[in-house]
PDB file of N, CA and C in Angstrom:
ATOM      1  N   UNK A   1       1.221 -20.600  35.075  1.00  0.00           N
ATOM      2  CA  UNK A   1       1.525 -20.777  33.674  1.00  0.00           C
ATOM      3  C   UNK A   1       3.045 -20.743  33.494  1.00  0.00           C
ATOM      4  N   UNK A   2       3.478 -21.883  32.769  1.00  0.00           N
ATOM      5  CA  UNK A   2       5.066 -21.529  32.611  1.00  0.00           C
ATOM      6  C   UNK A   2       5.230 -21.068  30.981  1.00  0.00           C
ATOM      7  N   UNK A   3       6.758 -20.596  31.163  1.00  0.00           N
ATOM      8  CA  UNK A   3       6.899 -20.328  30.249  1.00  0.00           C
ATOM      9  C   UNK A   3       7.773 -21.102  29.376  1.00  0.00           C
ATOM     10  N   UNK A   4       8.338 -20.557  28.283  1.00  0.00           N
ATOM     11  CA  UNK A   4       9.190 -21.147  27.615  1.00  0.00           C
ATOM     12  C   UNK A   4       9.546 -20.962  26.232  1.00  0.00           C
ATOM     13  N   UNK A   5      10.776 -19.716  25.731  1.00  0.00           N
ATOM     14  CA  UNK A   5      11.455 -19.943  24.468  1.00  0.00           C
ATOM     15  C   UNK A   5      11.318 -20.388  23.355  1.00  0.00           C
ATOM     16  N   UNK A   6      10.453 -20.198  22.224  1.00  0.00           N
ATOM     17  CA  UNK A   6      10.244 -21.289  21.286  1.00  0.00           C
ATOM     18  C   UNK A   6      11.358 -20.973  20.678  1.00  0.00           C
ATOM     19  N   UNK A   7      11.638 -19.330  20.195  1.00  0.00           N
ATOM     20  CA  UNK A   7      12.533 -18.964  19.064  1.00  0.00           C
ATOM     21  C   UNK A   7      13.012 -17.791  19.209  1.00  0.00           C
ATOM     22  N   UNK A   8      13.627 -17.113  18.742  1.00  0.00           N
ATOM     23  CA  UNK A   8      14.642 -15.675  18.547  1.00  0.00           C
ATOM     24  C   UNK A   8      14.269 -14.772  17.243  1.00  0.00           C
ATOM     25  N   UNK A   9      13.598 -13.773  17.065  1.00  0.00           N
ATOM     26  CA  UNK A   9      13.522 -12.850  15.384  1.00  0.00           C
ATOM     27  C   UNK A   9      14.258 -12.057  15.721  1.00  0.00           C
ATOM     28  N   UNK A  10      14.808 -11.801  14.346  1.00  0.00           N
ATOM     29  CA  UNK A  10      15.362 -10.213  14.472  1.00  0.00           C
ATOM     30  C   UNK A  10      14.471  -9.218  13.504  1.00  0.00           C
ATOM     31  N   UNK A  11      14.680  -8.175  14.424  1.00  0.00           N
ATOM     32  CA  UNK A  11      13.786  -7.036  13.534  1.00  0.00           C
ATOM     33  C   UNK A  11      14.268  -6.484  12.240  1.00  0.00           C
ATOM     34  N   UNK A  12      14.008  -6.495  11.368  1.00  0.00           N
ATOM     35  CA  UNK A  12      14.315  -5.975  10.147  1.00  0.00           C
ATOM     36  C   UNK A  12      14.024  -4.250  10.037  1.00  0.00           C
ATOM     37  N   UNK A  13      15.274  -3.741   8.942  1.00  0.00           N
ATOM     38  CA  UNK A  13      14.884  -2.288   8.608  1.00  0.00           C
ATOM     39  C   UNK A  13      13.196  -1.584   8.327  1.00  0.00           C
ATOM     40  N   UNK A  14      12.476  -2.422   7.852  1.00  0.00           N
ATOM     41  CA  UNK A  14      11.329  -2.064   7.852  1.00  0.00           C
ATOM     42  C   UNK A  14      10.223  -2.345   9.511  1.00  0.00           C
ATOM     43  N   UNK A  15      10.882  -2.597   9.846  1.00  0.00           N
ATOM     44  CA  UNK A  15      10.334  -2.852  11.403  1.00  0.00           C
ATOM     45  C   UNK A  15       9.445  -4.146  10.856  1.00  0.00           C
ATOM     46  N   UNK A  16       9.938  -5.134  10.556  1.00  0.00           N
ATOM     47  CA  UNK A  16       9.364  -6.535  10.388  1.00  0.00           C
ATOM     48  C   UNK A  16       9.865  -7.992  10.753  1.00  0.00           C
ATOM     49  N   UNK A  17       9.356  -8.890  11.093  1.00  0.00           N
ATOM     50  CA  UNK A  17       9.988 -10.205  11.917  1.00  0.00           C
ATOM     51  C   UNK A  17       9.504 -11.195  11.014  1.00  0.00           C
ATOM     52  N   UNK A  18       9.928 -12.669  10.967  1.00  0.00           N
ATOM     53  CA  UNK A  18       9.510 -13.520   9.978  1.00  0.00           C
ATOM     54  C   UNK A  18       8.939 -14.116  11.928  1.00  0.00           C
ATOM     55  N   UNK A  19       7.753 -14.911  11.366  1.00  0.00           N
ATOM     56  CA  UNK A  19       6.765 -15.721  12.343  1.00  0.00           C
ATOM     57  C   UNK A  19       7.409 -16.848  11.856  1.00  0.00           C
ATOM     58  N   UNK A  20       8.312 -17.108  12.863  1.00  0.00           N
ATOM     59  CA  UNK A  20       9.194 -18.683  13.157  1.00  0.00           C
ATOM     60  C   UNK A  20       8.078 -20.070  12.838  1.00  0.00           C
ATOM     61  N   UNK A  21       8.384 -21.388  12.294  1.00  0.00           N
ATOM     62  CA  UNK A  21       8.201 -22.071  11.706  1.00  0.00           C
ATOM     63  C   UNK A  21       7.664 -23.053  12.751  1.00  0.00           C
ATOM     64  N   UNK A  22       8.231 -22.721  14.288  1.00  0.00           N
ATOM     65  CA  UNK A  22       7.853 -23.414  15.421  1.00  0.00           C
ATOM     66  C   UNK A  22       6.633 -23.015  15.903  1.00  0.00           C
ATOM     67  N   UNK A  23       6.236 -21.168  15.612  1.00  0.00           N
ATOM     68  CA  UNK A  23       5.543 -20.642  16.557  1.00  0.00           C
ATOM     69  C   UNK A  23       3.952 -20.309  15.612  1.00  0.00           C
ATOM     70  N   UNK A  24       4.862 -20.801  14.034  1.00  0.00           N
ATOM     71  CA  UNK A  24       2.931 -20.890  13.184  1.00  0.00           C
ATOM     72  C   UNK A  24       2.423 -22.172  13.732  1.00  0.00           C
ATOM     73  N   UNK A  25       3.568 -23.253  13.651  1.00  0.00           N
ATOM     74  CA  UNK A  25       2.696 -24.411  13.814  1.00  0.00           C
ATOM     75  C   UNK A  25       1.907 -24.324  15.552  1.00  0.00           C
ATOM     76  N   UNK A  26       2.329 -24.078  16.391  1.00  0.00           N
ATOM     77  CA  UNK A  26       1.995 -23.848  17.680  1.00  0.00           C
ATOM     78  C   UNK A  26       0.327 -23.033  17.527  1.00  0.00           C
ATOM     79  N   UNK A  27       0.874 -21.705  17.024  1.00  0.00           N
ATOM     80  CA  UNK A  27      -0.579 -21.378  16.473  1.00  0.00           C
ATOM     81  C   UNK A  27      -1.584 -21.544  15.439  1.00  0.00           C
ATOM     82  N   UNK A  28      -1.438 -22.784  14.530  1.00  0.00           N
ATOM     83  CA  UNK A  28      -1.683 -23.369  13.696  1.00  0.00           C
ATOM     84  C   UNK A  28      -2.125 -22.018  12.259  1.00  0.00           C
ATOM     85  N   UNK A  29      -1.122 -21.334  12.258  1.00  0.00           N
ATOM     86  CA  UNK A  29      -1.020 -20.735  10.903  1.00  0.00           C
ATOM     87  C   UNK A  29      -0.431 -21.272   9.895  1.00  0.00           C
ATOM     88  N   UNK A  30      -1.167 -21.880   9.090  1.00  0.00           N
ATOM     89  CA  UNK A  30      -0.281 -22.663   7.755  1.00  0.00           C
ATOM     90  C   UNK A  30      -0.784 -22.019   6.309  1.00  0.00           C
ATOM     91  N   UNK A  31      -1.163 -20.758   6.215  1.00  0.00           N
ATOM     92  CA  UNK A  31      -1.892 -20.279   4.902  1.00  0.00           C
ATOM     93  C   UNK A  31      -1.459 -18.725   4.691  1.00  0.00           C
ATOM     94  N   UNK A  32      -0.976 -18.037   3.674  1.00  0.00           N
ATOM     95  CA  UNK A  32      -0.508 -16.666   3.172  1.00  0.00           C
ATOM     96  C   UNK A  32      -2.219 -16.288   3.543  1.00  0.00           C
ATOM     97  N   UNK A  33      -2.851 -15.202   4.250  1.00  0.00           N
ATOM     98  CA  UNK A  33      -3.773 -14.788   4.562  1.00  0.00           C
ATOM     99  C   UNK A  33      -4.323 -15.250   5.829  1.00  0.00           C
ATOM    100  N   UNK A  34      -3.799 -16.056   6.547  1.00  0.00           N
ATOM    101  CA  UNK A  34      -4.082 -16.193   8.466  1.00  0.00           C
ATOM    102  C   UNK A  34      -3.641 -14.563   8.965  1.00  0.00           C
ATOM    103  N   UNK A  35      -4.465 -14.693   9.954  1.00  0.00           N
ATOM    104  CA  UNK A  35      -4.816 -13.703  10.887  1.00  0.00           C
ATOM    105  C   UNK A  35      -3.728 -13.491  12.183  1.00  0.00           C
ATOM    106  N   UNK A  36      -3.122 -13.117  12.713  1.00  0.00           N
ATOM    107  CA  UNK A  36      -2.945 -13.239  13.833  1.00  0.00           C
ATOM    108  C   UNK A  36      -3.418 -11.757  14.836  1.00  0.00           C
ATOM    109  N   UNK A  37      -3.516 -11.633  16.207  1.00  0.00           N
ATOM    110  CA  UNK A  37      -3.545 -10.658  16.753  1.00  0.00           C
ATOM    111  C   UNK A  37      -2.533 -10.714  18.031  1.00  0.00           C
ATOM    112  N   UNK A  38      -2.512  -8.942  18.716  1.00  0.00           N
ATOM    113  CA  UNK A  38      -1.384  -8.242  19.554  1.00  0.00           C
ATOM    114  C   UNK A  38      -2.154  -8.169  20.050  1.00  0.00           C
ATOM    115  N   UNK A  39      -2.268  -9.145  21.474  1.00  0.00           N
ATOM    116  CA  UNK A  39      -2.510  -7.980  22.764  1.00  0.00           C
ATOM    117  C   UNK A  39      -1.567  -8.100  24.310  1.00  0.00           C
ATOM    118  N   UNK A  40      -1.818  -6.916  24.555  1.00  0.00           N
ATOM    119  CA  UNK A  40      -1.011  -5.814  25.516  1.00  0.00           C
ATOM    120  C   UNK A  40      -1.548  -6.272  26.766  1.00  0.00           C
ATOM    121  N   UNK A  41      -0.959  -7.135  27.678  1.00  0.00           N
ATOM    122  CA  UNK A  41      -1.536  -7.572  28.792  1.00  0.00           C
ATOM    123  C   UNK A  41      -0.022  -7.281  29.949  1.00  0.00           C
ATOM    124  N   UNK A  42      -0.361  -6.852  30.903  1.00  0.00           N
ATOM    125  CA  UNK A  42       0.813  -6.810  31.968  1.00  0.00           C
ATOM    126  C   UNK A  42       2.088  -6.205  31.355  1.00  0.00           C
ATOM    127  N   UNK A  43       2.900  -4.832  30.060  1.00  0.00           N
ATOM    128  CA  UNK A  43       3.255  -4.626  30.220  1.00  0.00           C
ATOM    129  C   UNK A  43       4.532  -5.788  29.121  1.00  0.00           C
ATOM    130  N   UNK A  44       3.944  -6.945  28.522  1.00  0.00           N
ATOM    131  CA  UNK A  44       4.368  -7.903  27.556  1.00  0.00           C
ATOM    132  C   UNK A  44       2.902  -7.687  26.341  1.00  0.00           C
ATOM    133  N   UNK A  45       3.485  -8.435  25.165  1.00  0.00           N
ATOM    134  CA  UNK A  45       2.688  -8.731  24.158  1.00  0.00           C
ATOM    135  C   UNK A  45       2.110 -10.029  23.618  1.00  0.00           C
ATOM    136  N   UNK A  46       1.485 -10.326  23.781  1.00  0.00           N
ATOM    137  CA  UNK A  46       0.739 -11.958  23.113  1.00  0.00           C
ATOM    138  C   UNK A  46       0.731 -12.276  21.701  1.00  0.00           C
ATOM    139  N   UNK A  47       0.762 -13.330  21.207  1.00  0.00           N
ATOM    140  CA  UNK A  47       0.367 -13.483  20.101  1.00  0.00           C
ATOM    141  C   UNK A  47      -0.700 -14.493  19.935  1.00  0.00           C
ATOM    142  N   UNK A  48      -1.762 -14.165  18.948  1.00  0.00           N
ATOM    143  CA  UNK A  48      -3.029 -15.167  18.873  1.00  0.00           C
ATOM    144  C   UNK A  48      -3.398 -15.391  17.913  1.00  0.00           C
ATOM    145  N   UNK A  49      -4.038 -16.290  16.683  1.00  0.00           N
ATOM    146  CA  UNK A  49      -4.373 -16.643  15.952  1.00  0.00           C
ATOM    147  C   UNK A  49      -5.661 -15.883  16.009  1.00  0.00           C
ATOM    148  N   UNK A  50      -6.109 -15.298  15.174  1.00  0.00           N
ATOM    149  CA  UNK A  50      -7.450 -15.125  15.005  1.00  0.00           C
ATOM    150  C   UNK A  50      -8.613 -15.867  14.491  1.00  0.00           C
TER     151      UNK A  50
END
């Protein structure tokens, strides 16, 4: 599996990130109420559409 960079967040004072515009469409989140989920594999974090 390769990898590859879509984008850069920065963490905000409230410990919050905006979900980059590259990486909804990738996971096809286009709606205020999509799902996404965290999981913890090898020590990195995933991101998944639910």
């Amino acid at each position: 599996m390769s990898e590859k960079i879509v984008g850069i967040s920065k963490v905000s004072r409230g410990f919050q990130i905006t979900l980059l515009e590259d990486v909804r469409r990738i996971l096809g989140i286009n709606a205020p109420g999509d799902r996404i989920v965290y999981i913890e594999k090898d020590g990195e974090v995933l991101i998944r559409k639910l």
